[in-house]
C-alpha atoms as a PDB file:
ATOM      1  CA  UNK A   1     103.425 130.689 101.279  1.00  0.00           C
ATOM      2  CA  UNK A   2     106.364 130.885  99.104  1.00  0.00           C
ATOM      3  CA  UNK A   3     106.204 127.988  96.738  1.00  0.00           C
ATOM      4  CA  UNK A   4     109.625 128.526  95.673  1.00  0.00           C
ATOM      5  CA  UNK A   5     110.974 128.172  99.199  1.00  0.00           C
ATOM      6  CA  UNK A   6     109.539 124.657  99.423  1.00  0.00           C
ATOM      7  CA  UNK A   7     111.223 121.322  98.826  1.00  0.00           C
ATOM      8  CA  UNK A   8     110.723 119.417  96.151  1.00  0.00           C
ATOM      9  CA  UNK A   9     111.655 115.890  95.399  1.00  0.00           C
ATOM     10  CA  UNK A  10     111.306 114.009  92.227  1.00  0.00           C
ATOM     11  CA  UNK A  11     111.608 110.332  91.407  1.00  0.00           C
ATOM     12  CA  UNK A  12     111.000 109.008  87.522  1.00  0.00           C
ATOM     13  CA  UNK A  13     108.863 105.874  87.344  1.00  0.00           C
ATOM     14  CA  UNK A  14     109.497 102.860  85.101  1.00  0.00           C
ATOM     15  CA  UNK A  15     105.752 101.879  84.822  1.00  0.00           C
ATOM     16  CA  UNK A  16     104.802  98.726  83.330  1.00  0.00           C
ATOM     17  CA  UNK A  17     102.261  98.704  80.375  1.00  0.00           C
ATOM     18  CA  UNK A  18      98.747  98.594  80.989  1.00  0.00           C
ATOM     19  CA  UNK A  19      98.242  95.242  79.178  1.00  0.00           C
ATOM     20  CA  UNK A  20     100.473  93.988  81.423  1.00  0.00           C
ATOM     21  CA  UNK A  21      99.221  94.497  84.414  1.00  0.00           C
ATOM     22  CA  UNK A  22      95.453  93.815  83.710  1.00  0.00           C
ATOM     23  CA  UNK A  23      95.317  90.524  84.029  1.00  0.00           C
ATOM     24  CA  UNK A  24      97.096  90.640  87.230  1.00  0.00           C
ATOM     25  CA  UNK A  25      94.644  92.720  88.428  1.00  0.00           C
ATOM     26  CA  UNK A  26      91.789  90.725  87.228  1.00  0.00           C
ATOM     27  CA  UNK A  27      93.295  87.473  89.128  1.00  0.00           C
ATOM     28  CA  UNK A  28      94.033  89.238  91.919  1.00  0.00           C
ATOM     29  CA  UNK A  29      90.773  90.795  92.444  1.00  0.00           C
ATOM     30  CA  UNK A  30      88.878  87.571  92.069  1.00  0.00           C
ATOM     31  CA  UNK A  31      90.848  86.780  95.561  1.00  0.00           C
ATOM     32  CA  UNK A  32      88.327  89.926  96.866  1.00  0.00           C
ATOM     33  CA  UNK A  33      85.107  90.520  94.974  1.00  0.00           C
ATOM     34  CA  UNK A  34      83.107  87.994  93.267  1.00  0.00           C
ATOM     35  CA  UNK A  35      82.798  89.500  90.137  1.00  0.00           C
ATOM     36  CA  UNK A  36      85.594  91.361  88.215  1.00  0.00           C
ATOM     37  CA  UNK A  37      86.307  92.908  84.653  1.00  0.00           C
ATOM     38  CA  UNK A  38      89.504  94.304  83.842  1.00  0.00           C
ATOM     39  CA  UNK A  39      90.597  95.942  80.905  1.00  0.00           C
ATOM     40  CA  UNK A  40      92.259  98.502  79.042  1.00  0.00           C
ATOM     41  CA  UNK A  41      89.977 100.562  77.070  1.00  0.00           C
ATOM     42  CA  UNK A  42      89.354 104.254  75.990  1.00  0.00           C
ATOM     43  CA  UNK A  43      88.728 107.039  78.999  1.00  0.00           C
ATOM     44  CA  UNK A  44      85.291 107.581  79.366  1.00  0.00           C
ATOM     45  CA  UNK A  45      84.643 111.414  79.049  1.00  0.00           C
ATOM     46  CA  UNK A  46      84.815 112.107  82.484  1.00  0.00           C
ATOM     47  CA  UNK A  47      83.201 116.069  82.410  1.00  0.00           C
ATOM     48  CA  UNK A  48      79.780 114.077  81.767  1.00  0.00           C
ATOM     49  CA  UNK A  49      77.438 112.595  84.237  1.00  0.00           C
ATOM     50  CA  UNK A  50      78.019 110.473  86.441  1.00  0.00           C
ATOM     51  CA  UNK A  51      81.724 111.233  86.396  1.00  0.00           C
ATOM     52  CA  UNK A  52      81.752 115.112  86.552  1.00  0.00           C
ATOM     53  CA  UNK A  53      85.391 116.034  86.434  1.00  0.00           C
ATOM     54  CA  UNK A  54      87.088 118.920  84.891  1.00  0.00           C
ATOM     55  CA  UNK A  55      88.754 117.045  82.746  1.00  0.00           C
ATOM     56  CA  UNK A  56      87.663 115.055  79.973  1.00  0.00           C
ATOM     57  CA  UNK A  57      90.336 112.169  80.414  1.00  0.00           C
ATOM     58  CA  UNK A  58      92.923 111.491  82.955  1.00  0.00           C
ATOM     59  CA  UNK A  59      96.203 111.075  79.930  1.00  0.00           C
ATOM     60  CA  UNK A  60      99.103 112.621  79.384  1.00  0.00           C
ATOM     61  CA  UNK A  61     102.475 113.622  81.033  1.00  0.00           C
ATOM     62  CA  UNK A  62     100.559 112.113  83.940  1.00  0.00           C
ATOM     63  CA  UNK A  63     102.548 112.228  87.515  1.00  0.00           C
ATOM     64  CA  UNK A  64     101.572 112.432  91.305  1.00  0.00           C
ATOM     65  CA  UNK A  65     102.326 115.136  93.708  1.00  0.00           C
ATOM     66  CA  UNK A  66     102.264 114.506  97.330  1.00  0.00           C
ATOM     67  CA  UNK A  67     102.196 117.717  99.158  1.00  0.00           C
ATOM     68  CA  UNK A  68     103.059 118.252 103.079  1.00  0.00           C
ATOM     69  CA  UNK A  69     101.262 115.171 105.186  1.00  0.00           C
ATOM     70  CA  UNK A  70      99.517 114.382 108.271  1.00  0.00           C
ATOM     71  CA  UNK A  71     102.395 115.932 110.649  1.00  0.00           C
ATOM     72  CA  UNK A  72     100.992 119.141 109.790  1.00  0.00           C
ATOM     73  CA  UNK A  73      97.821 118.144 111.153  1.00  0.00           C
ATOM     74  CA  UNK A  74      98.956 116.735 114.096  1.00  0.00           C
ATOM     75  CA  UNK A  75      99.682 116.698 117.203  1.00  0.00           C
ATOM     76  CA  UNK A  76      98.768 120.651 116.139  1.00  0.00           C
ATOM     77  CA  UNK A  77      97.662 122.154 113.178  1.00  0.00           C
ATOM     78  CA  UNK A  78     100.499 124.143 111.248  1.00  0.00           C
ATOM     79  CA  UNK A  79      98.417 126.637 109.997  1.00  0.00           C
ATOM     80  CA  UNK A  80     101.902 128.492 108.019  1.00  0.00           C
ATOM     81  CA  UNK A  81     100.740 125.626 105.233  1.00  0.00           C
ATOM     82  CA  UNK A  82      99.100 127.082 103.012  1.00  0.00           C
ATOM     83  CA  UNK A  83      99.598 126.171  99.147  1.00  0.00           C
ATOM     84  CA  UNK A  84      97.714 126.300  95.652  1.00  0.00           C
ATOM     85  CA  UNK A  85      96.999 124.007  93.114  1.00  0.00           C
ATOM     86  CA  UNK A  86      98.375 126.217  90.259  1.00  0.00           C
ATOM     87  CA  UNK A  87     100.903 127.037  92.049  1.00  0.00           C
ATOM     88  CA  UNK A  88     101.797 122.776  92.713  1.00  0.00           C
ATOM     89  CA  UNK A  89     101.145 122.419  89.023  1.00  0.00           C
ATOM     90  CA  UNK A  90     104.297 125.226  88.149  1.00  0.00           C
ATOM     91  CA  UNK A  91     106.588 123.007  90.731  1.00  0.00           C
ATOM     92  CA  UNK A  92     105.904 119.725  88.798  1.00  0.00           C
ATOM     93  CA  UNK A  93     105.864 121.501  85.377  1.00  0.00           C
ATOM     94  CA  UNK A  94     102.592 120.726  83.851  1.00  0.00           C
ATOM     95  CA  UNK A  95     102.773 123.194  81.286  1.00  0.00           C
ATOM     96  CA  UNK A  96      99.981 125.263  80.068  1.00  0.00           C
ATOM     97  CA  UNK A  97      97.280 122.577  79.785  1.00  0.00           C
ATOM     98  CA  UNK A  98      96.791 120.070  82.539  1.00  0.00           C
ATOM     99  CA  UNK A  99      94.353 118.913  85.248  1.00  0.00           C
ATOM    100  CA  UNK A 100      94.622 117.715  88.765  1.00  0.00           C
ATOM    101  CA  UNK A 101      92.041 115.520  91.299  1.00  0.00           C
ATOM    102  CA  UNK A 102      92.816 114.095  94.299  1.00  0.00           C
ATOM    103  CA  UNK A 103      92.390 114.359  98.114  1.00  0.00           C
ATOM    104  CA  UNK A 104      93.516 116.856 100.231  1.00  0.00           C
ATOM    105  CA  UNK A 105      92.443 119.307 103.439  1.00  0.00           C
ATOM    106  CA  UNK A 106      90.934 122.439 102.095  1.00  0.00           C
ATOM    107  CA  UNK A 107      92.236 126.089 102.157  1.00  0.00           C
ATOM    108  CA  UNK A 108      90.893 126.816 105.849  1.00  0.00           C
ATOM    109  CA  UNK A 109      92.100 130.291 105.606  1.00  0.00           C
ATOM    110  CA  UNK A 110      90.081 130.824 102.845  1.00  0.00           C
ATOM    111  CA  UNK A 111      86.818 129.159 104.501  1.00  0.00           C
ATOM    112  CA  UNK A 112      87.076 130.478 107.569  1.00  0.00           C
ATOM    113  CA  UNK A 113      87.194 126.315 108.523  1.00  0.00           C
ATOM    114  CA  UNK A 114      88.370 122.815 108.806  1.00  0.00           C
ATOM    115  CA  UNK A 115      87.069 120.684 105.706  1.00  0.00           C
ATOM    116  CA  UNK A 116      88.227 117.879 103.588  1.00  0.00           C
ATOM    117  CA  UNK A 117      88.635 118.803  99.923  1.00  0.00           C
ATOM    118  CA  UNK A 118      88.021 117.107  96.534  1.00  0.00           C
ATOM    119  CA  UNK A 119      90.517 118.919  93.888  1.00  0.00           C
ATOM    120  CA  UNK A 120      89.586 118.617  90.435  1.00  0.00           C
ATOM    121  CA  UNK A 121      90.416 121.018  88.333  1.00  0.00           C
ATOM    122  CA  UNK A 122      91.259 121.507  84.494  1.00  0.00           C
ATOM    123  CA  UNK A 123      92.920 124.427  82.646  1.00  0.00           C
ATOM    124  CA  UNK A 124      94.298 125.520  79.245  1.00  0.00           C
ATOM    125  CA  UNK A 125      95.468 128.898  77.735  1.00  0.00           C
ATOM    126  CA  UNK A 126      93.763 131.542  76.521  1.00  0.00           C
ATOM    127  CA  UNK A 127      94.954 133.478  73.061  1.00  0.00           C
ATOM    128  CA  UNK A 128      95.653 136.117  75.126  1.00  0.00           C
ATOM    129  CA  UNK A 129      97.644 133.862  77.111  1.00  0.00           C
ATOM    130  CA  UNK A 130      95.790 134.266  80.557  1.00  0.00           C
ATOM    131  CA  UNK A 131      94.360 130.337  81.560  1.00  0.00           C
ATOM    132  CA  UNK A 132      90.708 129.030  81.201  1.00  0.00           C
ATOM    133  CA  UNK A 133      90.331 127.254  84.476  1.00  0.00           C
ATOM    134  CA  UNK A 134      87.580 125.010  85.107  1.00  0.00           C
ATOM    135  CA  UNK A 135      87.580 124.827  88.996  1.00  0.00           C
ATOM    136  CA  UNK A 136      85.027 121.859  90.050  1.00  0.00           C
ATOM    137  CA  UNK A 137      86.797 120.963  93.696  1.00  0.00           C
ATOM    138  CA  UNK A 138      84.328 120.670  96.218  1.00  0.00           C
ATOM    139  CA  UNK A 139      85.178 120.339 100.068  1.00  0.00           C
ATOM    140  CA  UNK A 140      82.798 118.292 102.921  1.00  0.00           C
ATOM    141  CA  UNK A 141      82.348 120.034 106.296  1.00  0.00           C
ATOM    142  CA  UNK A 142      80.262 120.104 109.437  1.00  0.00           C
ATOM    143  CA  UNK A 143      77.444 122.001 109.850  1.00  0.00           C
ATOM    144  CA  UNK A 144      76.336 123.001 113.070  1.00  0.00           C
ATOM    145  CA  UNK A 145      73.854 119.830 113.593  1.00  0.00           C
ATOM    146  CA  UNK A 146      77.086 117.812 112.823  1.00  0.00           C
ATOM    147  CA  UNK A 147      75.481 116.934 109.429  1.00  0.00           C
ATOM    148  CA  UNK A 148      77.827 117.544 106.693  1.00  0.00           C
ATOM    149  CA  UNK A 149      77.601 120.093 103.924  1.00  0.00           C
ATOM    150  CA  UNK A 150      79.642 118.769 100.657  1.00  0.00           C
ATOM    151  CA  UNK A 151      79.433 121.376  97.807  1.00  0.00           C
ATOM    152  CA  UNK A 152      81.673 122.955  95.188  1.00  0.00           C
ATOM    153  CA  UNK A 153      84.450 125.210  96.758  1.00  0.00           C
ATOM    154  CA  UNK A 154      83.843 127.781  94.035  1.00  0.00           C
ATOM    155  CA  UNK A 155      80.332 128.645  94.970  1.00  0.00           C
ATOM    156  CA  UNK A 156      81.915 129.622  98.298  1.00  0.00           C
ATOM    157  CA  UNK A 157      85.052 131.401  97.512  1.00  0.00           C
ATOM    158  CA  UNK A 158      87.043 131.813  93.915  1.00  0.00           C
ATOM    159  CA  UNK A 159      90.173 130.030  94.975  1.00  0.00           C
ATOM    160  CA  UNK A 160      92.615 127.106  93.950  1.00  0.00           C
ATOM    161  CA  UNK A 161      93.886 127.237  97.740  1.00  0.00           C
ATOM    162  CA  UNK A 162      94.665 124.116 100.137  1.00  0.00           C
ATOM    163  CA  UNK A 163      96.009 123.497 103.200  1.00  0.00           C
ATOM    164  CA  UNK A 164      98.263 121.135 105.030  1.00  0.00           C
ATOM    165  CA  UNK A 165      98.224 118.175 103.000  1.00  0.00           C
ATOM    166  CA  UNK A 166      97.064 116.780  99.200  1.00  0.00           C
ATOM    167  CA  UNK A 167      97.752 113.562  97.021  1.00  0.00           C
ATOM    168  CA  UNK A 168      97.061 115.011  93.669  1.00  0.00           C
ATOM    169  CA  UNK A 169      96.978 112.884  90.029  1.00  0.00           C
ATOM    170  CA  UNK A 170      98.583 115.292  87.709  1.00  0.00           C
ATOM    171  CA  UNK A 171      97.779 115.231  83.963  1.00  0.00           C
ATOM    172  CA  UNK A 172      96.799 116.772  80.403  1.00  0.00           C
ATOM    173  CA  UNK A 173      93.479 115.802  80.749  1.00  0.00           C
ATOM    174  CA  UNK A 174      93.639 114.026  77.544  1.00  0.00           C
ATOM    175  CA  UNK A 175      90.996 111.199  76.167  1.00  0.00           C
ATOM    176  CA  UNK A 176      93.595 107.883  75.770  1.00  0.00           C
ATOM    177  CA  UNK A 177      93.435 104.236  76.907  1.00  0.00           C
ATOM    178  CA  UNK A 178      93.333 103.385  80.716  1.00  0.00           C
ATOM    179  CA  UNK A 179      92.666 100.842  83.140  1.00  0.00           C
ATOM    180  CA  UNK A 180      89.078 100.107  83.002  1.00  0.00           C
ATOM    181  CA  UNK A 181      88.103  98.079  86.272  1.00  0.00           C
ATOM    182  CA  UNK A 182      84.266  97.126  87.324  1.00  0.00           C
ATOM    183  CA  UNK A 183      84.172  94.942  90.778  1.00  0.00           C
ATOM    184  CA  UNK A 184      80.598  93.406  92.147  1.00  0.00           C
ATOM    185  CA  UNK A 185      80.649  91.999  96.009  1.00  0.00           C
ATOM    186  CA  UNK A 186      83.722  92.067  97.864  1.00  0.00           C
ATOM    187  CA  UNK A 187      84.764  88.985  99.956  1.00  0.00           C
ATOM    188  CA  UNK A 188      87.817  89.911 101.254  1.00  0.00           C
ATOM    189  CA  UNK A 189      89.062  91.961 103.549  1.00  0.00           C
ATOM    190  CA  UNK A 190      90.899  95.074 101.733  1.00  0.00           C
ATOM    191  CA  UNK A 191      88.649  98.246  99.936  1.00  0.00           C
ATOM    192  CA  UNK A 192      89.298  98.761  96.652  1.00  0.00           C
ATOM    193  CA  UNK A 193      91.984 100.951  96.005  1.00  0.00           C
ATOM    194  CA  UNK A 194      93.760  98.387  98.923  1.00  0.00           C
ATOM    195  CA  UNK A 195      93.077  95.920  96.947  1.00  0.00           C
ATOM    196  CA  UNK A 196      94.439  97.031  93.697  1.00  0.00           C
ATOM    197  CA  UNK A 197      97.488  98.494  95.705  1.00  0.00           C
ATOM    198  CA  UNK A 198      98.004  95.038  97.623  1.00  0.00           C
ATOM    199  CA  UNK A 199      98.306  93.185  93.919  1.00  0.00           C
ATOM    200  CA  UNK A 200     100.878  95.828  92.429  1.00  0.00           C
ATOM    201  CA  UNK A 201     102.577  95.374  95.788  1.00  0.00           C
ATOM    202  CA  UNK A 202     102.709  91.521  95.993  1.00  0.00           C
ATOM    203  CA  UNK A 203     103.627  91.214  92.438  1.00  0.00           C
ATOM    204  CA  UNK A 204     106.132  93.740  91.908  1.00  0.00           C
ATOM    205  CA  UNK A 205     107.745  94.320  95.231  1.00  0.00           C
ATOM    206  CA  UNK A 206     109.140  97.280  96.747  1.00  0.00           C
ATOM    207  CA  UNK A 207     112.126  97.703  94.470  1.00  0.00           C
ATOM    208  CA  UNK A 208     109.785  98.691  91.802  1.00  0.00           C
ATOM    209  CA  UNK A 209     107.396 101.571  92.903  1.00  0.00           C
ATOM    210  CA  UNK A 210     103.928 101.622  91.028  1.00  0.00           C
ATOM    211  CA  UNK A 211     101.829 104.397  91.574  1.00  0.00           C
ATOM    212  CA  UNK A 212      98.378 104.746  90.375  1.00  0.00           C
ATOM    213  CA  UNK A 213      95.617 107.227  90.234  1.00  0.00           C
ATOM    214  CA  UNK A 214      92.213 108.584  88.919  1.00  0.00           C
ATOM    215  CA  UNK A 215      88.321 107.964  89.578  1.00  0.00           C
ATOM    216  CA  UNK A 216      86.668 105.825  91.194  1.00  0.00           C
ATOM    217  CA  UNK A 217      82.507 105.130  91.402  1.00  0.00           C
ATOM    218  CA  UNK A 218      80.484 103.025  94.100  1.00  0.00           C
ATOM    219  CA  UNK A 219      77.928 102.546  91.964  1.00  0.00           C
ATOM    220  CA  UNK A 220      76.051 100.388  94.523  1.00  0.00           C
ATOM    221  CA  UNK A 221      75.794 100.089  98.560  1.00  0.00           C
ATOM    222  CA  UNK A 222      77.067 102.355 101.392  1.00  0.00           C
ATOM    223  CA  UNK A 223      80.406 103.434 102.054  1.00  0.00           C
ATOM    224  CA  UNK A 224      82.123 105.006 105.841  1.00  0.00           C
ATOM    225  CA  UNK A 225      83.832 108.118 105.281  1.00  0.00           C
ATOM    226  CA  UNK A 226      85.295 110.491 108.103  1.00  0.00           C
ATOM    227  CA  UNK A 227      84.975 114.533 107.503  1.00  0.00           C
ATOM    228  CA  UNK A 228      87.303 116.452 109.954  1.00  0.00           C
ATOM    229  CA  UNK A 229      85.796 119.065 112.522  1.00  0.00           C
ATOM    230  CA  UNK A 230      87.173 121.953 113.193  1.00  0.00           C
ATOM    231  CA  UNK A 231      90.804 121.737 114.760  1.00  0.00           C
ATOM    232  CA  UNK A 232      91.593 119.750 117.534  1.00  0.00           C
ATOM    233  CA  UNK A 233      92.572 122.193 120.822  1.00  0.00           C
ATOM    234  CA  UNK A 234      94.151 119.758 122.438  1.00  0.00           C
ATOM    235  CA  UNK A 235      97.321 117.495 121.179  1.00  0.00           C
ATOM    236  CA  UNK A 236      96.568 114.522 118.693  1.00  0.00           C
ATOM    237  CA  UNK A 237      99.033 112.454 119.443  1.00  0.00           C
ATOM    238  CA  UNK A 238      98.312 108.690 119.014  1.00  0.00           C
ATOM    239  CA  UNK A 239      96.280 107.313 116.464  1.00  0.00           C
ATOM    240  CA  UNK A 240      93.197 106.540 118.681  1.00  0.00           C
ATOM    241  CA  UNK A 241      92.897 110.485 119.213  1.00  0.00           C
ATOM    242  CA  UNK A 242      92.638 111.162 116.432  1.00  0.00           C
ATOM    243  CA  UNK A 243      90.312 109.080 115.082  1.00  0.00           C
ATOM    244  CA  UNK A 244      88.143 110.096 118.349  1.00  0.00           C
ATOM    245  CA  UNK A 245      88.461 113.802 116.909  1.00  0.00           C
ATOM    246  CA  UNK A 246      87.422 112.875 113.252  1.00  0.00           C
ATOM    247  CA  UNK A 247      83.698 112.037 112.588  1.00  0.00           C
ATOM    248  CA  UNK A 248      82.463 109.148 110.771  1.00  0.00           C
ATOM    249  CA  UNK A 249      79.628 109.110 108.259  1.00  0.00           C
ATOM    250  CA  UNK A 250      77.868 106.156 106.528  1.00  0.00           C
ATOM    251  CA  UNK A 251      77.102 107.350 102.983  1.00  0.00           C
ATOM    252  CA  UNK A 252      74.487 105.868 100.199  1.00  0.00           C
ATOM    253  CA  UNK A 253      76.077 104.956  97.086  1.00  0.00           C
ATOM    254  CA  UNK A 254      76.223 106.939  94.026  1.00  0.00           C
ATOM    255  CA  UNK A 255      79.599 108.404  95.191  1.00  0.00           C
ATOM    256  CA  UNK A 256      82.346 109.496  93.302  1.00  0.00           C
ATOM    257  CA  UNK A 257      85.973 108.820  94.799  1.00  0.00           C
ATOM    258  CA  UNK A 258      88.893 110.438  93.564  1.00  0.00           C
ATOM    259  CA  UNK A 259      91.823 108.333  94.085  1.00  0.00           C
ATOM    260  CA  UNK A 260      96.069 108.248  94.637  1.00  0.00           C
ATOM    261  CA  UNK A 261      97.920 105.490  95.615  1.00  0.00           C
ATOM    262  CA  UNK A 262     101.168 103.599  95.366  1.00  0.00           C
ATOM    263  CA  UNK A 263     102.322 100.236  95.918  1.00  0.00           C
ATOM    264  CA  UNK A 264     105.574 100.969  97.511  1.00  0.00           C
ATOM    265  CA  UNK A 265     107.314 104.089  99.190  1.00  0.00           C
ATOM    266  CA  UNK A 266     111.131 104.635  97.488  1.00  0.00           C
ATOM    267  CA  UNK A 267     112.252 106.289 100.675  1.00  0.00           C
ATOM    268  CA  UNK A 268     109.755 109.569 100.138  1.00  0.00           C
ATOM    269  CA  UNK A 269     107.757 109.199 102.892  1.00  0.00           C
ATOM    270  CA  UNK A 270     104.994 109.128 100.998  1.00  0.00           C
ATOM    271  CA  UNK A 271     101.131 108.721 101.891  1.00  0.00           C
ATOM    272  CA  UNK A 272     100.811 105.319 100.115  1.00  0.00           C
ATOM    273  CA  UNK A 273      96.768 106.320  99.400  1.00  0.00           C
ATOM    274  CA  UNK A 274      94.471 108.518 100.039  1.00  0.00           C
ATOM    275  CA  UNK A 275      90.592 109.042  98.555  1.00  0.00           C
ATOM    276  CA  UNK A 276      88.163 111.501  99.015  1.00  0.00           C
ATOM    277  CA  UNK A 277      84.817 111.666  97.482  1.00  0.00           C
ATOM    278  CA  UNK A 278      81.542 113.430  96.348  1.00  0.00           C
ATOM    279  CA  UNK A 279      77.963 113.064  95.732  1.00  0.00           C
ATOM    280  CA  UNK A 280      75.897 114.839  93.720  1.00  0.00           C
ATOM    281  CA  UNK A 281      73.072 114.116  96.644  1.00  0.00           C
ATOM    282  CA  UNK A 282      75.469 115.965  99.361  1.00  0.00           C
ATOM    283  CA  UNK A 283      77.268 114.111 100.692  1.00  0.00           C
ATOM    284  CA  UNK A 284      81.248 113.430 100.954  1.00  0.00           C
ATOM    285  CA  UNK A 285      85.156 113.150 102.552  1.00  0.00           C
ATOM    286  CA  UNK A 286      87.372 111.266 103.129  1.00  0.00           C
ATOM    287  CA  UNK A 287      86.794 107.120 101.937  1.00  0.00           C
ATOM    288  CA  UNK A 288      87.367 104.214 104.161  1.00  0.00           C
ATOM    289  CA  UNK A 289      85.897 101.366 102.653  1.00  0.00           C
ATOM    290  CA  UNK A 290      82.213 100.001 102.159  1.00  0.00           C
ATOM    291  CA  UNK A 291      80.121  98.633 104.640  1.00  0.00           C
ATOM    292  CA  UNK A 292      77.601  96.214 102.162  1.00  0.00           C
ATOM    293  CA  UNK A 293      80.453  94.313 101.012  1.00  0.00           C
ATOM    294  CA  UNK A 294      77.260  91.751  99.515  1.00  0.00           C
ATOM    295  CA  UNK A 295      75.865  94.197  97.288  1.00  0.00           C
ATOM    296  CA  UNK A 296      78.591  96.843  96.677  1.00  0.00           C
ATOM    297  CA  UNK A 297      79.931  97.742  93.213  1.00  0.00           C
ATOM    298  CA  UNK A 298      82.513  99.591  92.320  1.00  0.00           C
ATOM    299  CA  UNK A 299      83.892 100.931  88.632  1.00  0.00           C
ATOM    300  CA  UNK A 300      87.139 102.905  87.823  1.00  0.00           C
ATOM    301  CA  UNK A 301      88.970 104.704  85.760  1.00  0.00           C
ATOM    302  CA  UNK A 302      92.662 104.274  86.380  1.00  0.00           C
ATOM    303  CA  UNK A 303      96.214 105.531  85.136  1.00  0.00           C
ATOM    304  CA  UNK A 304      99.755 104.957  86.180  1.00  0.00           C
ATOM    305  CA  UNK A 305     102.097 108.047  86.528  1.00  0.00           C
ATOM    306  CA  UNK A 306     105.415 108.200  85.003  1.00  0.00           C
ATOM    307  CA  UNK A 307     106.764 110.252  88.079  1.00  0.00           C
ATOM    308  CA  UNK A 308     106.552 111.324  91.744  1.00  0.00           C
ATOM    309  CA  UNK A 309     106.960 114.973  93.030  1.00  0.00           C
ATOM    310  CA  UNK A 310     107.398 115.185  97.114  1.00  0.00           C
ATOM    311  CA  UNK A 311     106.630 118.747  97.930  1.00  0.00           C
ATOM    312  CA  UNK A 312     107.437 120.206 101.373  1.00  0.00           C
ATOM    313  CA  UNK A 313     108.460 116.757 103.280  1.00  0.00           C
ATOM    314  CA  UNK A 314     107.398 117.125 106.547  1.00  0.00           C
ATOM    315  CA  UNK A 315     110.809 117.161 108.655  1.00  0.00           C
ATOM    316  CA  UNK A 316     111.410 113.871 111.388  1.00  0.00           C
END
């Protein structure tokens, strides 16, 4: 695809400061787990177990993308979307050094399949002014037993390709301070990235569009996630077929999510969240919520972007 034929829409963010909003995130997620810590603090260095990213932090110049969407999934597959992660990063202007993670649908013209994908990937320049990638995405699919298979995309093919749809947290990559969140036993309804979302949303209103992303761990209990098969042959056109099409897993905790969201749309059709995650045991896709809300435990690493990039609206 030609990146430079695509759309692109951009909208600056006026982000409160961190200190501001983690008290309101404390108090507001007392309403759904039972035990909460907020605060801001230094970036763990992410490339290190159990975190595994690219990057080290998730700071600097830091800004979402939201490429294509769902209506290129369905009713039928548009398989003309095709796009790249370095390619995303030039239409948002990263610069030289940057990093991305997110959720997306993975390059199926690369894998010969249909697979949910976990970017994460870091680079900087070389003196001879080529880049130093370090490519960690990994992708979940459906082996022929309808088990899933969820390893690192590079081990498969060399590519920064994706397909039809990603919510991507753009950034240096830089150690800096962040939103530091740990959450024990949820006793409301909403996951966790709902949750958090749902606060920024309540408090702030839709006038004043927060958006949020980074890493997420269950450290603790089971989670559902769905993994897509291959594509549908026959129209998805309601809701209820397509979740009949997707399949849905129950997963053991350690997992590692990798998370975009926003608390309010400013008129760019945006996906307001989507999370993906990984295991280092094999397992992963696309996150739901958890289903041992009594034991489950959850702790982030968050950041707010200063901007939002819509990249090839779907049209309607």
């Amino acid at each position: 695809m030609n990146m430079s034929l695509l759309s692109v829409e951009r909208r600056a963010l006026s982000s409160p400061p961190l200190d501001e909003l983690a008290p309101i995130l404390e108090s507001g997620l007392l309403k759904n787990f039972n035990n909460v810590t907020v605060k801001v603090s230094p970036c763990a260095d992410l490339r290190h177990p159990p975190w595994n990213l690219a990057a080290s932090g998730i700071c600097g110049n830091e800004k979402i993308a939201d490429i294509g969407g769902p209506p290129y999934l369905h009713p039928f597959p548009n398989l003309s979307k095709k796009y790249n992660l370095l390619d995303i990063a030039k239409l948002v202007e990263m610069g030289g050094t940057g990093s991305m993670l997110g959720a997306g649908a993975g390059p199926f013209h690369v894998l010969g399949r249909n697979t949910e994908l976990m970017p994460n990937v870091a680079w900087r320049p070389r003196v001879d002014g080529s880049l130093e990638m370090e490519n960690l995405t990994r992708h979940a699919e459906i082996d022929d037993e309808e088990g899933i298979i969820c390893h690192r995309t590079a081990l498969r093919a060399s590519t920064t390709d994706f397909g039809l749809m990603a919510n991507l947290f753009c950034s240096n990559g830089e150690p800096g301070e962040v939103l530091h969140i740990v959450v024990q036993g949820r006793k409301g309804e909403l996951n966790f990235p709902h949750a958090v979302q749902a606060i920024l949303s309540n408090r702030y209103g839709p006038d004043y569009p927060i958006s949020m992303g980074g890493v997420f761990r269950i450290t603790r209990g089971k989670a559902r996630v769905h993994v897509m098969p291959e594509f549908s042959q026959e129209a998805l056109s309601t809701g209820a077929d397509v979740n009949k099409w997707l399949k849905f897993y129950e997963f053991n905790a350690p997992l590692v999510c990798l998370t975009v969201f926003h608390s309010s749309d400013p008129g760019m059709d945006l996906r307001m969240e989507h999370t993906h995650c990984f295991s280092e045991h094999g397992d992963g896709g696309h996150y739901h919520e958890d289903t041992t809300p009594e034991i489950v435990e959850y702790e982030a690493y968050l950041n707010l972007a200063h901007s939002i990039w819509r990249i090839d609206r779907p049209p309607g």
